[in-house]
Protein backbone atom coordinates (compact mmCIF):
# COMPACT_ATOMS: atom_id res chain seq x y z
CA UNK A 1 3.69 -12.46 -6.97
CA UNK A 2 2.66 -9.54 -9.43
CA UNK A 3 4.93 -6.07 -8.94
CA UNK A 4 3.78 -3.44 -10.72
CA UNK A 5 4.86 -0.12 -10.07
CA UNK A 6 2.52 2.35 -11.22
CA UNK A 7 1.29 6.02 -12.05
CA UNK A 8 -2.47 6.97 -11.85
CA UNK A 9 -3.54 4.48 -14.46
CA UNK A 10 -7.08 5.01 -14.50
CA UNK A 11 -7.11 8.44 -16.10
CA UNK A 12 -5.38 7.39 -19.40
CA UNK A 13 -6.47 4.28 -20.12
CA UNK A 14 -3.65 2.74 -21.75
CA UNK A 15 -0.44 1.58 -19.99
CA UNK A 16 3.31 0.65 -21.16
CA UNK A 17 4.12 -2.24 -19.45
CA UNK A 18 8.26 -3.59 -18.57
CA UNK A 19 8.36 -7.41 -18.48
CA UNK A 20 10.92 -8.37 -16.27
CA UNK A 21 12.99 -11.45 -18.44
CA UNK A 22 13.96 -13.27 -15.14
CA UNK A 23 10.98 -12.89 -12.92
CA UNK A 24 7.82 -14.50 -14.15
CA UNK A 25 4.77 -11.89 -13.04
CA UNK A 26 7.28 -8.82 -11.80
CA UNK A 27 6.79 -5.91 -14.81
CA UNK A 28 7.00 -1.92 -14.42
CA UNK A 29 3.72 0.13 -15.54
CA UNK A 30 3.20 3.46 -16.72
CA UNK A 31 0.16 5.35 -17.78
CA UNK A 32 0.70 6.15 -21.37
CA UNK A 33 -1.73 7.01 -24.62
CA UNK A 34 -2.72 4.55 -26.91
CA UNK A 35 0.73 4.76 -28.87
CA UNK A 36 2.79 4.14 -25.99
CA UNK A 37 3.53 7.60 -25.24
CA UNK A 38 4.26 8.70 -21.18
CA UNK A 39 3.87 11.85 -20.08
CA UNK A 40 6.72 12.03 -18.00
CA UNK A 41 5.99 15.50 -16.02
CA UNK A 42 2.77 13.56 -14.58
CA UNK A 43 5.43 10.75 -13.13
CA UNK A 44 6.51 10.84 -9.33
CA UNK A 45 10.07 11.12 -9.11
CA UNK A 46 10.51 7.24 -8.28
CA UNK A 47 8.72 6.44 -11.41
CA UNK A 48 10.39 8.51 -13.77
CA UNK A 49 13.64 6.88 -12.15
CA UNK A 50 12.24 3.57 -12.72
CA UNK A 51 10.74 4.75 -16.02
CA UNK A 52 14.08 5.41 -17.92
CA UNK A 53 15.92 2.36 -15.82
CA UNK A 54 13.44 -0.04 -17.71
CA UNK A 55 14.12 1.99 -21.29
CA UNK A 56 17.46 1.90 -20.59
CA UNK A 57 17.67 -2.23 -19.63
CA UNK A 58 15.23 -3.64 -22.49
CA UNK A 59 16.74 -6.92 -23.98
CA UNK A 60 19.02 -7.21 -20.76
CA UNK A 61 16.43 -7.41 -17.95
CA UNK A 62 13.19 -5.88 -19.16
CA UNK A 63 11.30 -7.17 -22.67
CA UNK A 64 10.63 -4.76 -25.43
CA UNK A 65 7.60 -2.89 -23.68
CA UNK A 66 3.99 -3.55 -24.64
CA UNK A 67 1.29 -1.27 -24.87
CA UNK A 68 -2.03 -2.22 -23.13
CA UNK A 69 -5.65 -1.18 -22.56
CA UNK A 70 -6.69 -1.18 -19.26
CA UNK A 71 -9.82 -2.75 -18.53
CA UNK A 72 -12.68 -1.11 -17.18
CA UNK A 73 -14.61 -2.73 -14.13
């Protein structure tokens, strides 16, 4: 099962995605520009929480995050 917890994607383009180290398929997603930058004062409340949790936890339960285009359909 895929978790992702997510902003309004679709208006940036790019996202910063939190893979989880124990849970194949759970991550945490953010809209971000292309270098991985989040503009936190868009954020809902629960996913500027969530936001800093998964900066604060990388290399103890979230990998180093990745920066990704998201694909148009």
């Amino acid at each position: 099962m895929n978790t992702f917890l997510s902003a309004n994607t679709a208006d940036t383009g790019f996202e910063i995605r939190f893979q989880s180290l124990f849970h194949e398929g759970r991550a945490l997603t953010f809209p971000c520009d292309a270098e991985g930058h989040v503009h936190m004062d868009a954020l809902s409340e629960r996913a500027r929480q969530n936001y800093l949790y998964a900066r604060a936890v990388v290399g103890r339960e979230y990998a180093a995050p990745a920066v990704c285009a998201i694909g148009w359909h």
